[in-house]
PDB file of N, CA and C in Angstrom:
ATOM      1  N   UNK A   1     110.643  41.740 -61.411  1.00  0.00           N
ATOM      2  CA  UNK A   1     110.295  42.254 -62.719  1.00  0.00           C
ATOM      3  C   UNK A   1     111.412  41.907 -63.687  1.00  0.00           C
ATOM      4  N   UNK A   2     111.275  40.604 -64.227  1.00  0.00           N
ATOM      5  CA  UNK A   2     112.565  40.198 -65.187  1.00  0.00           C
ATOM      6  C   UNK A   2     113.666  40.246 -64.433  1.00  0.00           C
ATOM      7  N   UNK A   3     114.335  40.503 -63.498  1.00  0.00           N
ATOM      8  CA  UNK A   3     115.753  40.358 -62.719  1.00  0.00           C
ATOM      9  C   UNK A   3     115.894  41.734 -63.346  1.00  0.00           C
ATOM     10  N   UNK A   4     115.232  42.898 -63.470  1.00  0.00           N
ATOM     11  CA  UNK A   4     115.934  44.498 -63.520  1.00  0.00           C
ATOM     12  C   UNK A   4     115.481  44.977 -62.247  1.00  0.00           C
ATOM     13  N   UNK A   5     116.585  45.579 -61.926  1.00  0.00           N
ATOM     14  CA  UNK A   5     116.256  46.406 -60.711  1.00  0.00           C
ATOM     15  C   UNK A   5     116.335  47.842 -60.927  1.00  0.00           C
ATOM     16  N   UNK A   6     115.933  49.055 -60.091  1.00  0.00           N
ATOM     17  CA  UNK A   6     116.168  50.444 -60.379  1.00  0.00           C
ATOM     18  C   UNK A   6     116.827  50.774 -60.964  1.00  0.00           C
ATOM     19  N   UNK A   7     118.320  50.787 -60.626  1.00  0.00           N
ATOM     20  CA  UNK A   7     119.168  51.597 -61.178  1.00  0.00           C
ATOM     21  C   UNK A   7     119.399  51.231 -62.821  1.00  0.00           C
ATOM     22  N   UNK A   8     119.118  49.908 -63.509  1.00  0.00           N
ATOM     23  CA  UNK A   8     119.211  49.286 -64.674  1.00  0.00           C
ATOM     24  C   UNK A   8     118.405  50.094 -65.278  1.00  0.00           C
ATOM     25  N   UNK A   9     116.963  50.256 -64.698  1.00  0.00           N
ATOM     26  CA  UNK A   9     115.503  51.329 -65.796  1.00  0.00           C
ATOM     27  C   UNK A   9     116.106  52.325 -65.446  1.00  0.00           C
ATOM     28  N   UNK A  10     116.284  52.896 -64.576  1.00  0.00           N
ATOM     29  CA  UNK A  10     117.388  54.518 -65.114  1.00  0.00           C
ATOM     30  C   UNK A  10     118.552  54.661 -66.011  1.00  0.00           C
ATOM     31  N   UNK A  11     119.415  53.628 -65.978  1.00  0.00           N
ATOM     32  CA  UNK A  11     119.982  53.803 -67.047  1.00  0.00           C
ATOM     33  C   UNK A  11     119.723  53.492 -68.359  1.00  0.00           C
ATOM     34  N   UNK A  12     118.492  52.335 -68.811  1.00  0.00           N
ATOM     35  CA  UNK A  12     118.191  52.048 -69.908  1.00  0.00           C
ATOM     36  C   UNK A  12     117.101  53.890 -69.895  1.00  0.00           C
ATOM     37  N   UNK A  13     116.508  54.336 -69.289  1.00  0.00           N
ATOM     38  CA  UNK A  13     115.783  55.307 -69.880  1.00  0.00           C
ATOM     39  C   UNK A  13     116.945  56.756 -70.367  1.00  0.00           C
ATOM     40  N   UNK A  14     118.404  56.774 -69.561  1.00  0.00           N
ATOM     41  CA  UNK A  14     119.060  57.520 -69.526  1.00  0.00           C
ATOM     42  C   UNK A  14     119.780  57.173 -70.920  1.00  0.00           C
ATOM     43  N   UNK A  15     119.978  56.234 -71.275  1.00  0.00           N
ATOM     44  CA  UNK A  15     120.562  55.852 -72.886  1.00  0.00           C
ATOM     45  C   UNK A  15     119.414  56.173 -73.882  1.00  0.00           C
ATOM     46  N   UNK A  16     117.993  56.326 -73.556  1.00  0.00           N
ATOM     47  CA  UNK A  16     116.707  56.739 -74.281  1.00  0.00           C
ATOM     48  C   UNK A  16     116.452  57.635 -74.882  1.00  0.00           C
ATOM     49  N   UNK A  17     116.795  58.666 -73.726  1.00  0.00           N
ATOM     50  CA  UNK A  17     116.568  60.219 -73.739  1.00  0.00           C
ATOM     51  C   UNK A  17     117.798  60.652 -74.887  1.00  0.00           C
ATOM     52  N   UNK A  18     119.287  60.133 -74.147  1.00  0.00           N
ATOM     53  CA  UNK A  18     120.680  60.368 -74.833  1.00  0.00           C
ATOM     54  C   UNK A  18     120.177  59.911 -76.528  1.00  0.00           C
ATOM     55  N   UNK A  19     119.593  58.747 -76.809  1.00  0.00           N
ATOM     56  CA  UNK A  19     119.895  58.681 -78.521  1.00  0.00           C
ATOM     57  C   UNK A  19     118.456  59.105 -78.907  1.00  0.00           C
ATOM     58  N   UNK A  20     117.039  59.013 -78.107  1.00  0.00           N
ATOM     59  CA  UNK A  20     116.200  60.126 -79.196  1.00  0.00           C
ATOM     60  C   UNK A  20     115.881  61.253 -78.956  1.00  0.00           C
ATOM     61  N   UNK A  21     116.236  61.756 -78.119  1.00  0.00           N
ATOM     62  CA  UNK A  21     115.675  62.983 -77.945  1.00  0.00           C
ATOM     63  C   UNK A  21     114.494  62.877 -76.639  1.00  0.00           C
ATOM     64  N   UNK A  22     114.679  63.778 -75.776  1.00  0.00           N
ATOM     65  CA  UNK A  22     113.217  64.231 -74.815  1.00  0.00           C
ATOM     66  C   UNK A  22     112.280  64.323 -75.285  1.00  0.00           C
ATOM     67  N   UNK A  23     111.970  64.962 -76.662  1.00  0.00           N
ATOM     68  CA  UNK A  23     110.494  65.577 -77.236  1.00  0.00           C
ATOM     69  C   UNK A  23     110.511  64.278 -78.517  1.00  0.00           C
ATOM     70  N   UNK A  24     111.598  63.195 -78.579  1.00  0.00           N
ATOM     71  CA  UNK A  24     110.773  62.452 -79.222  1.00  0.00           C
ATOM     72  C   UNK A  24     110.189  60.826 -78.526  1.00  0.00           C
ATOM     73  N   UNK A  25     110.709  60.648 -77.739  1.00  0.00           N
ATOM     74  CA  UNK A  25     110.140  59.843 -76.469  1.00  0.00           C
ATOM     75  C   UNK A  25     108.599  59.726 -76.614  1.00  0.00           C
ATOM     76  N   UNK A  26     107.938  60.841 -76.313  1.00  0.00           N
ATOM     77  CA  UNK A  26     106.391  60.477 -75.870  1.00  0.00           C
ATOM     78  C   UNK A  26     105.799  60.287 -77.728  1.00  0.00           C
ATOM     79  N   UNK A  27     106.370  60.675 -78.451  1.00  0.00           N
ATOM     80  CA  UNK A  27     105.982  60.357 -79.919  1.00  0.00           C
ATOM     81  C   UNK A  27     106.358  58.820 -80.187  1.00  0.00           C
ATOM     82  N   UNK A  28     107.140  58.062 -80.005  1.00  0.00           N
ATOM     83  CA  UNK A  28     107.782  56.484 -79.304  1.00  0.00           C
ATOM     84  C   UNK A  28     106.761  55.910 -78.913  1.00  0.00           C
ATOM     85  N   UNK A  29     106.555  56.672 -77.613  1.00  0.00           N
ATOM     86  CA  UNK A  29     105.798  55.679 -77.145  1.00  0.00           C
ATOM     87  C   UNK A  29     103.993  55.659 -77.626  1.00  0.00           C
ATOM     88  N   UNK A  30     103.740  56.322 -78.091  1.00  0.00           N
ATOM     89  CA  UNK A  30     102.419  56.067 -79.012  1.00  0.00           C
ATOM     90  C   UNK A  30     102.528  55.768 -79.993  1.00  0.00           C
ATOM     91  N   UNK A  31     103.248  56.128 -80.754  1.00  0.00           N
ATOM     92  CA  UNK A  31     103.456  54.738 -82.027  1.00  0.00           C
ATOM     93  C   UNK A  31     103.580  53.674 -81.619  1.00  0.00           C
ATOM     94  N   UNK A  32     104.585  53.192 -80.180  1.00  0.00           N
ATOM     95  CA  UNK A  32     104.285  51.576 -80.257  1.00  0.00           C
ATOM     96  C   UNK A  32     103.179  51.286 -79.189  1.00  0.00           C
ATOM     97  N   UNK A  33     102.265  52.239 -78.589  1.00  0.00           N
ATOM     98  CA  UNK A  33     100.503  51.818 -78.102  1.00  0.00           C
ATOM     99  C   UNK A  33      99.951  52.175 -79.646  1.00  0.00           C
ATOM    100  N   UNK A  34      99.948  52.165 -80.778  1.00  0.00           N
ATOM    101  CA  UNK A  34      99.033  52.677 -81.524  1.00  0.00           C
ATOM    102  C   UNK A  34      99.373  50.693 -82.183  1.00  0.00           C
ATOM    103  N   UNK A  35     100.636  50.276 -82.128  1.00  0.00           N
ATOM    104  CA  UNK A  35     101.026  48.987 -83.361  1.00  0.00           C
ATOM    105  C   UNK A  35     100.528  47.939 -82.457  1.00  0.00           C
ATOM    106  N   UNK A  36     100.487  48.170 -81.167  1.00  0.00           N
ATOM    107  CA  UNK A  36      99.975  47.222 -80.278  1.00  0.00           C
ATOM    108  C   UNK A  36      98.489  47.292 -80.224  1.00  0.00           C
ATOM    109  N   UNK A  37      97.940  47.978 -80.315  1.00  0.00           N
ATOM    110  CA  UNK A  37      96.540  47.981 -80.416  1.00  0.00           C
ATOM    111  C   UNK A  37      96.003  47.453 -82.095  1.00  0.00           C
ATOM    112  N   UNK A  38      96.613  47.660 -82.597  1.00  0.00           N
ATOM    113  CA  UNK A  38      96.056  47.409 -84.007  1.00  0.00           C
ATOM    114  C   UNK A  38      96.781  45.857 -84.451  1.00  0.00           C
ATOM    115  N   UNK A  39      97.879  45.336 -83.785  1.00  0.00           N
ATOM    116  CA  UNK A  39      98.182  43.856 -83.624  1.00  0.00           C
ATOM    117  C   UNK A  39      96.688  43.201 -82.612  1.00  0.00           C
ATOM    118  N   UNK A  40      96.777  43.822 -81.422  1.00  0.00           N
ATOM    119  CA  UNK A  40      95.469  43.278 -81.121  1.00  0.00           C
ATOM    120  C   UNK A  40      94.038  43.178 -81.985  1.00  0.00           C
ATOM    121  N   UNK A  41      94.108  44.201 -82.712  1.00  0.00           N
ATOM    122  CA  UNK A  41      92.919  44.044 -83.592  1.00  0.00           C
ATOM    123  C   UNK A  41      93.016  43.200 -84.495  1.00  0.00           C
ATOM    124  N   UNK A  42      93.751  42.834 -84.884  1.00  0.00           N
ATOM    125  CA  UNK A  42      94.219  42.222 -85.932  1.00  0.00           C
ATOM    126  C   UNK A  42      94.250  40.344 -85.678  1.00  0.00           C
ATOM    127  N   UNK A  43      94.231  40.392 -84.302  1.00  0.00           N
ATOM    128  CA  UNK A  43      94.148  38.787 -83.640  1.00  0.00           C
ATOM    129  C   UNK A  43      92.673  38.547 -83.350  1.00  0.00           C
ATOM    130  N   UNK A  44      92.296  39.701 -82.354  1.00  0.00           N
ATOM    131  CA  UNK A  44      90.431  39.323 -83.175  1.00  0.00           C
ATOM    132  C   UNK A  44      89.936  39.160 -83.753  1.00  0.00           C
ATOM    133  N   UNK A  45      90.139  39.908 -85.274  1.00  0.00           N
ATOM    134  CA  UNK A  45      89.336  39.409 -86.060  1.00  0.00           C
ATOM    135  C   UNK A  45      89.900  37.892 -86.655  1.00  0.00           C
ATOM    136  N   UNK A  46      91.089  38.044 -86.638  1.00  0.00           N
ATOM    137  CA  UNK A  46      91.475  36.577 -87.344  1.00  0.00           C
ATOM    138  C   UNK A  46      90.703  35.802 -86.013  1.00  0.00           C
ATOM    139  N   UNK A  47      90.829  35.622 -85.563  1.00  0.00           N
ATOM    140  CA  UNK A  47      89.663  34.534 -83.889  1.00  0.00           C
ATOM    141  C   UNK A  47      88.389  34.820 -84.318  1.00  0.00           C
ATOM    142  N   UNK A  48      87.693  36.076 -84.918  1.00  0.00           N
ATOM    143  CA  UNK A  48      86.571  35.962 -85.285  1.00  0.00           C
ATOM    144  C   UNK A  48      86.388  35.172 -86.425  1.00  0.00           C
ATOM    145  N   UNK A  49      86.819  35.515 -87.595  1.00  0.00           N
ATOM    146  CA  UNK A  49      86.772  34.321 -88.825  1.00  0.00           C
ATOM    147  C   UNK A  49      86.909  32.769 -88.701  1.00  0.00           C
ATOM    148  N   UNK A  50      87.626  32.895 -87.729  1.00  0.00           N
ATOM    149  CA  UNK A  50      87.519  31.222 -86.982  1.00  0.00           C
ATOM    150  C   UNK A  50      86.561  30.422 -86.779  1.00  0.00           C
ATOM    151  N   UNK A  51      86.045  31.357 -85.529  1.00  0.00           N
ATOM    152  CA  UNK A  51      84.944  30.864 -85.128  1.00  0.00           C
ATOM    153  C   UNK A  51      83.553  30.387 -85.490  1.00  0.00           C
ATOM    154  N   UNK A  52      83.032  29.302 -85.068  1.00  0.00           N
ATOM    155  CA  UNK A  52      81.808  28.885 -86.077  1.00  0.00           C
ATOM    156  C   UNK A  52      80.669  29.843 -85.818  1.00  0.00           C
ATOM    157  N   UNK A  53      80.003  30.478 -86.889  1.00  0.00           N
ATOM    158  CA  UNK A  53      79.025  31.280 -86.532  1.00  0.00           C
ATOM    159  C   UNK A  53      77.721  31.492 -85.386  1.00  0.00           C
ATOM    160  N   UNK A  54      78.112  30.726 -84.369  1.00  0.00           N
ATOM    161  CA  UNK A  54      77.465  30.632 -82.782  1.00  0.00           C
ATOM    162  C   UNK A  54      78.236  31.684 -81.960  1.00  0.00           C
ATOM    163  N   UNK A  55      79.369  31.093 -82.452  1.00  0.00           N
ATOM    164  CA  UNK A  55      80.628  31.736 -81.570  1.00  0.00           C
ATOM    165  C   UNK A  55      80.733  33.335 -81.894  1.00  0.00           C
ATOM    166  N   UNK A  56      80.463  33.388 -82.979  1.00  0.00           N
ATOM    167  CA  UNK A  56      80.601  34.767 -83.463  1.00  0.00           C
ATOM    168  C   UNK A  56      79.346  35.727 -83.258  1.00  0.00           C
ATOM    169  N   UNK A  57      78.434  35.226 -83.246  1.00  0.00           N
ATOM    170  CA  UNK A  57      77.195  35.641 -82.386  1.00  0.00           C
ATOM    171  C   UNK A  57      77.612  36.417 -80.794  1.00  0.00           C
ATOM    172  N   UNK A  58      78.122  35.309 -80.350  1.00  0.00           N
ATOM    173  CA  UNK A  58      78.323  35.699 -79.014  1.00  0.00           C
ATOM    174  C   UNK A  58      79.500  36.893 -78.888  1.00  0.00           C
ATOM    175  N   UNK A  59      80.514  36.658 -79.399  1.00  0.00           N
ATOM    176  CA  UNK A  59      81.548  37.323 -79.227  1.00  0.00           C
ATOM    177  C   UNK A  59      81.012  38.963 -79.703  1.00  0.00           C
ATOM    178  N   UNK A  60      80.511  39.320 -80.756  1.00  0.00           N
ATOM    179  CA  UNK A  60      79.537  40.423 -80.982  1.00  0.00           C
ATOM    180  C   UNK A  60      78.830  41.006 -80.188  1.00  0.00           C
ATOM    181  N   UNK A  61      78.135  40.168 -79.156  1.00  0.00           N
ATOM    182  CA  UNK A  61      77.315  40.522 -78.114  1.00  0.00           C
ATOM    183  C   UNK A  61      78.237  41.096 -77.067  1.00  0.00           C
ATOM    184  N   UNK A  62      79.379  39.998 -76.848  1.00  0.00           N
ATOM    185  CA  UNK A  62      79.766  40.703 -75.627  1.00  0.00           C
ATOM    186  C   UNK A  62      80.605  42.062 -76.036  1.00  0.00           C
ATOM    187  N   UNK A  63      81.040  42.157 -77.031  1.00  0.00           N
ATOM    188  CA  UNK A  63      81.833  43.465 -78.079  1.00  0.00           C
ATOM    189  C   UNK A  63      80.739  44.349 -77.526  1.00  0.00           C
ATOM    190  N   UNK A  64      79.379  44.231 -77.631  1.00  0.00           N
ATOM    191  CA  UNK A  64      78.768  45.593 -77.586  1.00  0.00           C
ATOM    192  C   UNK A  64      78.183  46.325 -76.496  1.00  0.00           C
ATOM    193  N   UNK A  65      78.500  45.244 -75.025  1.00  0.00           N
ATOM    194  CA  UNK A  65      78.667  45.764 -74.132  1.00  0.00           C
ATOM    195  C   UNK A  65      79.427  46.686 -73.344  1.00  0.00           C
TER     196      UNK A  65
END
């Protein structure tokens, strides 16, 4: 996993906790699943505008499965 081993993710989470706080951690980490999801959205549709309107047909279809 990248050349980190255990004791490295304990201490990078132990420098985590030390500069934000315990109770602000899980607020962290959904702000950056909330910027990652909305970067993903944000690459679909630009791939949708792309695409020649066949393509976009399809891609719709499989969206609504």
């Amino acid at each position: 996993m990248f050349g980190i081993n255990h004791t490295e993710i304990m201490i990078i989470l132990l420098v985590m906790v030390l500069l934000f706080g315990a109770t602000r951690i899980p607020e962290l980490g959904r702000s950056l699943g909330r910027g990652i999801k909305e970067f993903k959205m944000g690459l679909r549709s630009i791939d949708e505008d792309d695409a020649p309107e066949g393509e976009k047909k399809k891609l719709n279809q499989s969206e609504d499965v």
